[in-house]
Protein backbone atom coordinates (compact mmCIF):
# COMPACT_ATOMS: atom_id res chain seq x y z
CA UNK A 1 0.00 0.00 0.00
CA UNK A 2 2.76 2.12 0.77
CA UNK A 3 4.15 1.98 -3.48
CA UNK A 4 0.64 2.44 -4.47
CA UNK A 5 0.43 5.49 -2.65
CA UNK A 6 4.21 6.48 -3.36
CA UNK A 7 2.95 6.23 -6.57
CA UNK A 8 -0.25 8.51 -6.80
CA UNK A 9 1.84 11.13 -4.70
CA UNK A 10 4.61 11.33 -7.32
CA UNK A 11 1.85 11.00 -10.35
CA UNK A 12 0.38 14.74 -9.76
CA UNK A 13 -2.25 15.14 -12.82
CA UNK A 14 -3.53 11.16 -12.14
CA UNK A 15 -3.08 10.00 -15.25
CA UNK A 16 -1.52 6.83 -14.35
CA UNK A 17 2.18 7.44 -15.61
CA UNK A 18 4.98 9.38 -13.93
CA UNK A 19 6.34 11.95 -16.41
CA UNK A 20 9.79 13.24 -16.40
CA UNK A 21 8.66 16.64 -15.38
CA UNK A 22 6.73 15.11 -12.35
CA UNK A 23 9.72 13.22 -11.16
CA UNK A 24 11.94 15.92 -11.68
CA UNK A 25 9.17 18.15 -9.48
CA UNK A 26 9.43 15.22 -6.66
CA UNK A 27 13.41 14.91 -6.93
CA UNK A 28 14.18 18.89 -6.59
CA UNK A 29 11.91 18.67 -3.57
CA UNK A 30 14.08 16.88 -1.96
CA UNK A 31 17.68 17.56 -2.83
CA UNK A 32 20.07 19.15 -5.11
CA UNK A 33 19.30 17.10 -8.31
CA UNK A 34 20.50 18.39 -11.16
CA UNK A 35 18.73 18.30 -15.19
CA UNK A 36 21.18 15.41 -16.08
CA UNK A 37 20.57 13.31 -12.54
CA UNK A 38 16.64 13.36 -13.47
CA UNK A 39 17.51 12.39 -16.76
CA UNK A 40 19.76 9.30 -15.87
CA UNK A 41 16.69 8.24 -13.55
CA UNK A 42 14.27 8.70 -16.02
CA UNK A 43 16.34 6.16 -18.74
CA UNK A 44 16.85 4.11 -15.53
CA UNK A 45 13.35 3.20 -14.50
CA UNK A 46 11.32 3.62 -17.97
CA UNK A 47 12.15 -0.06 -18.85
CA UNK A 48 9.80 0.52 -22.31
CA UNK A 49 11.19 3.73 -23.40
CA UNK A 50 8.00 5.57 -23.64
CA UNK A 51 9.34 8.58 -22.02
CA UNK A 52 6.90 7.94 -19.09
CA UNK A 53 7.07 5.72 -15.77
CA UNK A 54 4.31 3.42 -15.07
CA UNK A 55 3.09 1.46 -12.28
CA UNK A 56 4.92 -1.93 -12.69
CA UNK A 57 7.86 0.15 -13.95
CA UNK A 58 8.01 1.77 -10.83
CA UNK A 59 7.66 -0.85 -8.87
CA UNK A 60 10.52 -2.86 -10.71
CA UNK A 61 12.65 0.24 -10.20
CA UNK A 62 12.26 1.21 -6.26
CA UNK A 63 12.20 -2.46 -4.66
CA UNK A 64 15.27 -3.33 -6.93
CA UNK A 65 17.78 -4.48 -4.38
CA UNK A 66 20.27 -1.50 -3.19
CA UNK A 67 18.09 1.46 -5.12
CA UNK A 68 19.38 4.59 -4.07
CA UNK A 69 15.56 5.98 -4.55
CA UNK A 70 14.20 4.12 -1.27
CA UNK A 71 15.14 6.69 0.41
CA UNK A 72 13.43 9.04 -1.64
CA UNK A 73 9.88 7.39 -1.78
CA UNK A 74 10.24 7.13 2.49
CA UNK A 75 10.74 11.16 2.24
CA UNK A 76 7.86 11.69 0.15
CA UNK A 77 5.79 9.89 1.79
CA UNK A 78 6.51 12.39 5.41
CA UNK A 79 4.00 14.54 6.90
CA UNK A 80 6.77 17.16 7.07
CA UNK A 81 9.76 17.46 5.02
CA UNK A 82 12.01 20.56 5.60
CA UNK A 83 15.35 20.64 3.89
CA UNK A 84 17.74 23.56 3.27
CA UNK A 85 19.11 22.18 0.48
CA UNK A 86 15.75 22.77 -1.49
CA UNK A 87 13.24 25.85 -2.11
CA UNK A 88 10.07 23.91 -1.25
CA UNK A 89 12.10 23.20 2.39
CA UNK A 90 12.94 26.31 3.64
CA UNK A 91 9.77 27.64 2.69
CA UNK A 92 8.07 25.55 5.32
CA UNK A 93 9.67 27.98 8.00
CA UNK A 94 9.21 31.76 9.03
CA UNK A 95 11.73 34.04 10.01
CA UNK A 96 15.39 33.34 8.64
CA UNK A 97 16.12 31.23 5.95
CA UNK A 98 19.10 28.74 5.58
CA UNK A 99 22.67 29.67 5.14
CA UNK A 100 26.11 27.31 5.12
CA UNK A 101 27.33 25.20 7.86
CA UNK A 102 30.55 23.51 7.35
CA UNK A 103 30.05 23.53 3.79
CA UNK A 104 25.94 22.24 3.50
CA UNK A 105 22.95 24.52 3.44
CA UNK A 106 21.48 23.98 7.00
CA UNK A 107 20.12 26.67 9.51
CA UNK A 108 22.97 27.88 11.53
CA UNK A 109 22.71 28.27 15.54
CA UNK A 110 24.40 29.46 18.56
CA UNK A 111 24.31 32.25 21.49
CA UNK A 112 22.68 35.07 19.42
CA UNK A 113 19.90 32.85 17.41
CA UNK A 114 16.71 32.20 18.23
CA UNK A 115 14.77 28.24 17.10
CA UNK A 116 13.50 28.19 13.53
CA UNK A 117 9.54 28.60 13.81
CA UNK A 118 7.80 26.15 11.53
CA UNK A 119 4.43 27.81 9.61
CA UNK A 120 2.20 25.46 10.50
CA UNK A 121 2.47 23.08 13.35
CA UNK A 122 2.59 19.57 13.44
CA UNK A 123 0.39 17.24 15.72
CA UNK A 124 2.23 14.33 16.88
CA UNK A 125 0.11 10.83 16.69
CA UNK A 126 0.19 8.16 18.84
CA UNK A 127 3.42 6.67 17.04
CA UNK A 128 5.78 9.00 15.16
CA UNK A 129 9.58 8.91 13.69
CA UNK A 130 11.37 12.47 13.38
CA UNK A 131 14.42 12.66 11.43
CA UNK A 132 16.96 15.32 12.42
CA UNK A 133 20.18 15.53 10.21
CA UNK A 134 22.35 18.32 13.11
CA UNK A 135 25.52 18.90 13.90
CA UNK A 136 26.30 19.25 17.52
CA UNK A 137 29.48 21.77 18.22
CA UNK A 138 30.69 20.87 22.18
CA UNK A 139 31.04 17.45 23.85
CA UNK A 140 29.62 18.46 27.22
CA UNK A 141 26.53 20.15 27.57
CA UNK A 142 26.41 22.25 30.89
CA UNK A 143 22.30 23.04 29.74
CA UNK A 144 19.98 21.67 28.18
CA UNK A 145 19.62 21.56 24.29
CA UNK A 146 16.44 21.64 22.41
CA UNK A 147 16.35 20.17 18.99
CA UNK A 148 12.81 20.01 18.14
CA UNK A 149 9.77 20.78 19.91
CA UNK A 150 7.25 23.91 21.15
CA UNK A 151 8.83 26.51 23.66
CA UNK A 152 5.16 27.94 23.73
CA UNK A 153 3.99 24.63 25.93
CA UNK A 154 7.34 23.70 26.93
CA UNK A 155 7.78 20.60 24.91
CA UNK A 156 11.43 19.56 24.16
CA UNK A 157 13.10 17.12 22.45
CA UNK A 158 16.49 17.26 22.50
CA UNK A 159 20.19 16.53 24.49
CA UNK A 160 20.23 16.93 28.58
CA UNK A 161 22.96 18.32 30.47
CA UNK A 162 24.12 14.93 30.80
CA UNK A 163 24.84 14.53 27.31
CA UNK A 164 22.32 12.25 27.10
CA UNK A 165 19.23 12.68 24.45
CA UNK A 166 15.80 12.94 26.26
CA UNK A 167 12.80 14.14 26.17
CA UNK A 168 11.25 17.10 28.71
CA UNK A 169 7.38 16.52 28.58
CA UNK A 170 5.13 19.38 30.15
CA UNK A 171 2.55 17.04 31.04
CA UNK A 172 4.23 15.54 33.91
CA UNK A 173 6.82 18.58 33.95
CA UNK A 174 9.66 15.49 34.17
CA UNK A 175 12.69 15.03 32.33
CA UNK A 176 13.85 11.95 30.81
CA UNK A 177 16.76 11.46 29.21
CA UNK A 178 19.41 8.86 28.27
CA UNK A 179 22.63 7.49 30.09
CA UNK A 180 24.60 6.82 26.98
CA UNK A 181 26.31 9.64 25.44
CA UNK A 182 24.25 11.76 22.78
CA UNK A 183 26.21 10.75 19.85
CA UNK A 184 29.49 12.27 18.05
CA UNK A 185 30.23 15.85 18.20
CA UNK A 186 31.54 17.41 15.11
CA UNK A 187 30.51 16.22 12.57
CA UNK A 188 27.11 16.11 10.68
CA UNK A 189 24.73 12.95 12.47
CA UNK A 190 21.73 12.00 11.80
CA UNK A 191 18.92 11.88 14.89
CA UNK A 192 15.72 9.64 15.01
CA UNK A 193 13.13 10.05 17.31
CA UNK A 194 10.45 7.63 17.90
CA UNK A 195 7.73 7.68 19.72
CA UNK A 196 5.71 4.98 20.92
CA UNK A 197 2.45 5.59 22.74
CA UNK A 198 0.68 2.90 24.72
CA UNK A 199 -2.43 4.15 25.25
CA UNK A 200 -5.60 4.57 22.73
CA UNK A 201 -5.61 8.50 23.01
CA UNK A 202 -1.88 9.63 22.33
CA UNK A 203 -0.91 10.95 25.78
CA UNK A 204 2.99 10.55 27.79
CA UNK A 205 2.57 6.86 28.33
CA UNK A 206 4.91 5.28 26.25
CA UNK A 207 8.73 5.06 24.68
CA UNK A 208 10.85 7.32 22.96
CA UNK A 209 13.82 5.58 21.06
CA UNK A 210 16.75 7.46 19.75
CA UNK A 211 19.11 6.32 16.76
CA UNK A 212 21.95 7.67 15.14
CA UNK A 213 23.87 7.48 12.33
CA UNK A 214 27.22 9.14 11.19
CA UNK A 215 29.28 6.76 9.31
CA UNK A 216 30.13 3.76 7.53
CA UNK A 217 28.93 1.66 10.44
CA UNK A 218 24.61 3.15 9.62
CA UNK A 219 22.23 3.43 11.93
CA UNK A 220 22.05 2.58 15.37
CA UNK A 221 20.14 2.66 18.47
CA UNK A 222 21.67 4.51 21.46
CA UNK A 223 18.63 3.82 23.58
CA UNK A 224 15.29 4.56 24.83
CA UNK A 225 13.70 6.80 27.73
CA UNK A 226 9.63 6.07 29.58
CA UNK A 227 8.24 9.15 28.22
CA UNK A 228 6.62 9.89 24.93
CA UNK A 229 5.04 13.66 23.57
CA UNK A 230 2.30 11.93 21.30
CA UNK A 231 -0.73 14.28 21.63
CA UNK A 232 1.91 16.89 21.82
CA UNK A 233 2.79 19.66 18.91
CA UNK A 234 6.12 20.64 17.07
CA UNK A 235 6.29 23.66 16.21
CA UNK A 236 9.90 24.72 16.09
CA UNK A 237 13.78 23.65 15.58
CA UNK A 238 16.79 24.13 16.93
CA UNK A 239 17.79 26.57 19.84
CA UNK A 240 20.00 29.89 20.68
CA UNK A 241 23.03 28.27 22.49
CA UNK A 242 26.54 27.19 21.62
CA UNK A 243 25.84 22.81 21.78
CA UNK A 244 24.14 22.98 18.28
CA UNK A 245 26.15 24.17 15.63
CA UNK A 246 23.69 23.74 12.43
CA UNK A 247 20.11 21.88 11.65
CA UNK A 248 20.22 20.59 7.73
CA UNK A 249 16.93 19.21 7.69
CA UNK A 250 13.92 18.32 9.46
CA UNK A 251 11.16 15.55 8.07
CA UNK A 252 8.18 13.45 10.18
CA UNK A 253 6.42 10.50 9.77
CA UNK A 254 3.36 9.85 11.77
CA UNK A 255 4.33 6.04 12.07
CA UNK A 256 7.11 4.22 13.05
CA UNK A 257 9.76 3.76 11.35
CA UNK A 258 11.66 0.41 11.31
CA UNK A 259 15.35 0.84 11.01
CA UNK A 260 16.08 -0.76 7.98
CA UNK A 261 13.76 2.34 6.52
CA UNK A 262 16.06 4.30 8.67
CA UNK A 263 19.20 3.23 6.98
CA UNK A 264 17.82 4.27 3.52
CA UNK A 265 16.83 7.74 4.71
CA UNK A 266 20.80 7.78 6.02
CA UNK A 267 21.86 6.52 3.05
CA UNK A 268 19.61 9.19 0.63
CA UNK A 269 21.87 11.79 2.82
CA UNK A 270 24.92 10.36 3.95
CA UNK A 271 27.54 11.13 0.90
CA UNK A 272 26.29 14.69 0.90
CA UNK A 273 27.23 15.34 4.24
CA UNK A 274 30.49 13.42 3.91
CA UNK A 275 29.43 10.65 6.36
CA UNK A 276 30.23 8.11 3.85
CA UNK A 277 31.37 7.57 0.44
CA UNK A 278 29.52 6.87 -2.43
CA UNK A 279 31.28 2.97 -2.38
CA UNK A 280 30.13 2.26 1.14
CA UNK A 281 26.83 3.83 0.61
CA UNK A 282 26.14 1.36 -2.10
CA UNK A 283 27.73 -1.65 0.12
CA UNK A 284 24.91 -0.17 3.05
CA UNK A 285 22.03 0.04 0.35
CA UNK A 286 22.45 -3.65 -0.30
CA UNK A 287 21.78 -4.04 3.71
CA UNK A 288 25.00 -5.09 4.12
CA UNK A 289 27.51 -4.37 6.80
CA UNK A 290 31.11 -2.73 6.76
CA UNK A 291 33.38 -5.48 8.04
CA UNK A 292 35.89 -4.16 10.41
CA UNK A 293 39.74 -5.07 9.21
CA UNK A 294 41.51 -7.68 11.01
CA UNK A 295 45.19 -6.76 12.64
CA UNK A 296 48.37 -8.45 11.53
CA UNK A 297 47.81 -10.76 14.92
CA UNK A 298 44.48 -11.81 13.69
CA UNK A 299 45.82 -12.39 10.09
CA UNK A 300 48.92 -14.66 11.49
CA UNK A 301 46.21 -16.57 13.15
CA UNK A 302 43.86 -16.97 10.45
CA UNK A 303 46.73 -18.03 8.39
CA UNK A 304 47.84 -20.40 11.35
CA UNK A 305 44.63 -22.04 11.49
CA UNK A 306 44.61 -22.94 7.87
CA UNK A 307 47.89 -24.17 7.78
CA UNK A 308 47.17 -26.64 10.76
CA UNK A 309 43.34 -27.66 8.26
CA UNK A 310 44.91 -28.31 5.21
CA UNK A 311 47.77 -30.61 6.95
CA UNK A 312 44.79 -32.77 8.49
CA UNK A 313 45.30 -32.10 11.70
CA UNK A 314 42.34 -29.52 12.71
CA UNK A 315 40.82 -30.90 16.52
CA UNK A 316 38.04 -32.48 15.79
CA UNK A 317 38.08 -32.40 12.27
CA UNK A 318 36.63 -28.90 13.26
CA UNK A 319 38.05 -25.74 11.62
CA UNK A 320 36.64 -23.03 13.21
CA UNK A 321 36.82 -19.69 12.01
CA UNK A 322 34.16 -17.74 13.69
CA UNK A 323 33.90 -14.06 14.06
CA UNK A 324 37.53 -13.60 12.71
CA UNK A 325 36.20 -10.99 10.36
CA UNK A 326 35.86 -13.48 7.46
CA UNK A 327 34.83 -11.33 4.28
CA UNK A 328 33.98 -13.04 0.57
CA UNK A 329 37.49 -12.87 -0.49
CA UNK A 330 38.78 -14.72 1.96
CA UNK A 331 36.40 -17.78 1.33
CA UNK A 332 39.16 -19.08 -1.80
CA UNK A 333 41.56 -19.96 0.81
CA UNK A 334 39.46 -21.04 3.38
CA UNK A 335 37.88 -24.01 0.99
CA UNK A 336 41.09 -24.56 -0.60
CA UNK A 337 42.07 -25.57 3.23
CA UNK A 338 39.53 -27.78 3.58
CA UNK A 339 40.32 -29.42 0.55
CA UNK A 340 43.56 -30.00 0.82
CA UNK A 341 43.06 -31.96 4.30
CA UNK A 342 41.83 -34.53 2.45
CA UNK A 343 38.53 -35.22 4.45
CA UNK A 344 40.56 -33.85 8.05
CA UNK A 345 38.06 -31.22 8.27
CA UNK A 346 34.60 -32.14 8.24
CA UNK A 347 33.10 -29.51 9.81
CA UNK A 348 33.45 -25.44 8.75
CA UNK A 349 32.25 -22.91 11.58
CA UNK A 350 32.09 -19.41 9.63
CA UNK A 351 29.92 -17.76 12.18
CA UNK A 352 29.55 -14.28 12.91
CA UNK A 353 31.59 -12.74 9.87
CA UNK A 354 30.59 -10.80 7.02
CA UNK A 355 30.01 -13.57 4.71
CA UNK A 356 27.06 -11.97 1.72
CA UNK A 357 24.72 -13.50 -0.76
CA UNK A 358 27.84 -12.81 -3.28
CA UNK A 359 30.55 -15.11 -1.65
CA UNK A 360 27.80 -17.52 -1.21
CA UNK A 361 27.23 -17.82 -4.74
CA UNK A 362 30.77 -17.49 -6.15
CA UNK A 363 32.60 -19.67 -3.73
CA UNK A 364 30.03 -21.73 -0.82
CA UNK A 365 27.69 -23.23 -3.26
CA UNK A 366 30.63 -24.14 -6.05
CA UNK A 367 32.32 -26.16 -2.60
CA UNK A 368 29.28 -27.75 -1.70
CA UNK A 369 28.80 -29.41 -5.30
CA UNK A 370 31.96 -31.01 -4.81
CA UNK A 371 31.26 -32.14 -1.09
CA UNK A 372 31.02 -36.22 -1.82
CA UNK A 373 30.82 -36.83 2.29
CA UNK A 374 28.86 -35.52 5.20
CA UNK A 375 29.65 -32.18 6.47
CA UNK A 376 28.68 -29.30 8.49
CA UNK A 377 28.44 -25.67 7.74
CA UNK A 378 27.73 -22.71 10.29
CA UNK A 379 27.31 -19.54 8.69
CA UNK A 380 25.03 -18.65 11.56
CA UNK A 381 24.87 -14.63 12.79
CA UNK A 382 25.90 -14.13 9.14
CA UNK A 383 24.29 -11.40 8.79
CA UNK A 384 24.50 -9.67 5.40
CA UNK A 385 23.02 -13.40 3.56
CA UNK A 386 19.86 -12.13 2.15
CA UNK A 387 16.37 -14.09 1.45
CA UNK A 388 17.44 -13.68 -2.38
CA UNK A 389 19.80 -16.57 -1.72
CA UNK A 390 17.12 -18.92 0.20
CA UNK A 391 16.45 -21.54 -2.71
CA UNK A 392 20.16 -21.31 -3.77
CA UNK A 393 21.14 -23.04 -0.69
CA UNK A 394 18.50 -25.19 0.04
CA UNK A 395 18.80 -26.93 -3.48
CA UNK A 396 22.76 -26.47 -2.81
CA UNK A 397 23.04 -28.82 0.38
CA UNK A 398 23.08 -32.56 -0.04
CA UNK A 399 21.03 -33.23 2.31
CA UNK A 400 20.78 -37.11 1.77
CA UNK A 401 24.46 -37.32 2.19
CA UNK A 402 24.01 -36.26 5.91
CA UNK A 403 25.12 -32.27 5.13
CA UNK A 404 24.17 -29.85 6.88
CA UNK A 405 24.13 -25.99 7.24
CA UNK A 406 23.43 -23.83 10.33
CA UNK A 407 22.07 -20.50 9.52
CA UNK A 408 20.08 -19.27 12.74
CA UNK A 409 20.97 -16.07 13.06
CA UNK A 410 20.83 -14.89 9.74
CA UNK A 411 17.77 -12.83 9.83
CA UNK A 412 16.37 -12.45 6.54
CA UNK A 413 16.34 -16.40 5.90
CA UNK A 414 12.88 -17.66 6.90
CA UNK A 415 12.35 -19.83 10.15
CA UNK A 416 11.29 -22.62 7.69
CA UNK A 417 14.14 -22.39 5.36
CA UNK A 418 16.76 -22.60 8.84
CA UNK A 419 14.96 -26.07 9.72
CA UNK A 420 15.36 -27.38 6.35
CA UNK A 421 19.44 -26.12 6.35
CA UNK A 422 20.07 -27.71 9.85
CA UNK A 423 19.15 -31.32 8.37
CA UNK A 424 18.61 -32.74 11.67
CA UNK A 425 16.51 -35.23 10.11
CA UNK A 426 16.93 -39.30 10.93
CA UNK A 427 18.28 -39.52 7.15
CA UNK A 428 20.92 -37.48 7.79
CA UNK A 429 21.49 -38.95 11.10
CA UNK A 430 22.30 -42.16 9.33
CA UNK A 431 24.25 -40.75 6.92
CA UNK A 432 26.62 -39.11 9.78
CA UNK A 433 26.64 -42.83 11.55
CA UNK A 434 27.56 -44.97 8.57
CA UNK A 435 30.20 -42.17 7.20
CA UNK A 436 31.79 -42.61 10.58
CA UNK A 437 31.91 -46.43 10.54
CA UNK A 438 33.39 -46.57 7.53
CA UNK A 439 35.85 -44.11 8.59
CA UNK A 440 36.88 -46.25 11.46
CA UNK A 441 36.82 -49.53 9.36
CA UNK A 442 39.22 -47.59 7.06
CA UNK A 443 41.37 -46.69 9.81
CA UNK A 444 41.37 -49.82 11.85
CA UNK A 445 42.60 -51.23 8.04
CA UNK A 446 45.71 -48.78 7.85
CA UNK A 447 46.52 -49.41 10.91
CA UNK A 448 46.44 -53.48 10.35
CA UNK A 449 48.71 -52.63 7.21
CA UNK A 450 51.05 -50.69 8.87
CA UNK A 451 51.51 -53.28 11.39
């Protein structure tokens, strides 16, 4: 329902088709697009070449796995979108307009400023997300800083003396606020708020969650406070004192949103404001994580733990190799290991690395076509493994043979597809039993010979 009504937002006359004027209208609305960026989107989603968009088209185009335009459809779909980088944005506020801060249009702030007054107020439901991209000048805040919020009232949302983010409610005329530090101080961050009421007419009973996200690593929660200011209005940003440095934009949903939705309205932002580049905002589109790089200690013992597979003599027959930052490239080397120990290793524990849909198709599924024995695969906590991948592995693992692969933990799998993986089936129980007798009739054999 949400693409359907993406769609009749960005189709303004009706007709059915998004034209390249209309997309253009929607694009400029919400950043700095130029003639030539509209045009590359336009060739990019009219799959026909009839100069117009239509529904399936559309469709096709914003669900298509890492699409930089998620983020745009979540922004158009706001109740309140202010930006500075755009016309439509700063003419959603009275008073001052929008200058440069560090380089980006934003509203600038400090001891002589006064909070940005919006033109119309906004309500806030019983659940509501508000997205605050701000850039936050001194570590330790000796008062407290209001973001967002209504001075008339006394509503604040915003960072406590503690350096915490909270929320002061006038209500209950309490503050609440968080323990864990605000988030980084400067540089540009982007601030969720969401607010969670629990009873059927939005009043303070509820949650407020805070997320941020600056970098590479995307969004994350810092944590959450017992308050909530559904029922409440906004009707200002930002505040005269020297903590805030800059507001860049300012958008609302009146639901919440989930924080993969989060990441892509990061992500539609993120390379502007230098938070990330444009390589590792394509890796983050995909929903995939940044792995962290190993040290030279952890590469000697990666290596050392090969070396000690591939001679055959890995405890157990086990090599483990589980949250040693394992990335695709590495997973050559790691089967070539277990190769070479000539049935010594007949178990794999890649848990907890950064394993993705591609090394799974390039190197796991090309090893498990080979595998002529029973054997056991963790990949569980991987992560960045996708649902695209699902059938791949499960018509991938020989299950007859006794194999078997653990992938709890990876999220996007479904529950049913992890049962089927784990094989613990009396088939494959078998299997494992009469692999392992032969294995000791084999070696009871040698071991007659050699005598």
């Amino acid at each position: 329902q949400k693409v359907k009504d993406t769609f009749k937002a960005w189709d303004s006359d009706g007709d059915g088709f998004i034209s390249r004027a209309e997309l253009g209208t929607v694009l400029q609305g919400l950043g700095a697009f130029t003639a030539t960026d509209i045009e590359l989107l336009m060739r990019e989603a009219d799959r026909n070449g009839d100069e117009v968009i239509d529904y399936n088209e559309f469709v096709d185009w914003i669900m298509r796995p890492g699409q930089v335009l998620t983020g745009a459809t979540l922004l158009s779909q706001s109740a309140l979108c202010i930006r500075a980088d755009t016309k439509r944005g700063a003419a959603e506020v009275q008073g001052r307009g929008p200058c440069t801060v560090r380089g980006i249009p934003a509203w600038e702030f400090g001891m002589e400023d006064c909070a940005i007054s919006l033109k119309e107020a906004r309500l806030l439901g019983s659940d509501y997300t508000i997205a605050l991209w701000i850039w936050l000048e001194v570590d330790a805040m000796s008062t407290w800083v209001p973001l967002v919020g209504d001075s008339m009232w006394g509503l604040g949302l915003g960072v406590a003396p503690s350096g915490g983010f909270g929320i002061k409610d006038p209500r209950s005329q309490e503050g609440h606020w968080t323990q864990e530090p605000a988030g980084p101080i400067g540089t540009w961050m982007l601030l969720f708020i969401s607010g969670y009421c629990e009873t059927p007419v939005p009043g303070p009973n509820g949650t407020t969650q805070f997320h941020v996200a600056s970098d590479a690593s995307g969004v994350r929660e810092v944590s959450s406070v017992p308050s909530v200011a559904s029922g409440l209005v906004v009707s200002e940003f930002g505040c005269p004192c020297s903590g805030l440095l800059g507001v860049a934009s300012l958008t609302l949903w009146q639901r919440l949103l989930e924080e993969e939705e989060m990441q892509d309205v990061y992500l539609w932002d993120a390379v502007r404001l230098g938070c990330v580049t444009e390589a590792q905002a394509a890796w983050l589109r995909l929903g995939r994580r940044l792995a962290p790089k190993r040290s030279e200690d952890e590469d000697q013992d990666l290596r050392s733990r090969l070396a000690t597979a591939a001679a055959g003599k890995a405890k157990d027959n086990t090599l483990d190799l589980s949250d040693m930052k394992i990335v695709d490239a590495d997973l050559p080397i790691v089967f070539e290991a277990v190769a070479a120990s000539c049935d010594g290793v007949t178990c794999l524990v890649l848990a907890d690395n950064y394993i993705t849909d591609d090394g799974v198709t390039e190197h796991l599924l090309p090893f498990l076509g080979e595998v002529l024995a029973p054997f056991r695969l963790s990949l569980a906590g991987n992560k960045d493994i996708s649902s695209l991948i699902e059938q791949s592995l499960l018509s991938a693992v020989p299950s007859s043979m006794g194999c078997s692969i653990d992938a709890r933990g990876i999220t996007r799998l479904s529950e049913n597809a992890i049962v089927q993986l784990l094989n613990e089936t009396e088939e494959a129980a078998a299997a494992i039993l009469a692999e392992a007798e032969e294995r000791a009739l084999t070696a009871a054999a040698c071991q007659q010979f050699d005598q």
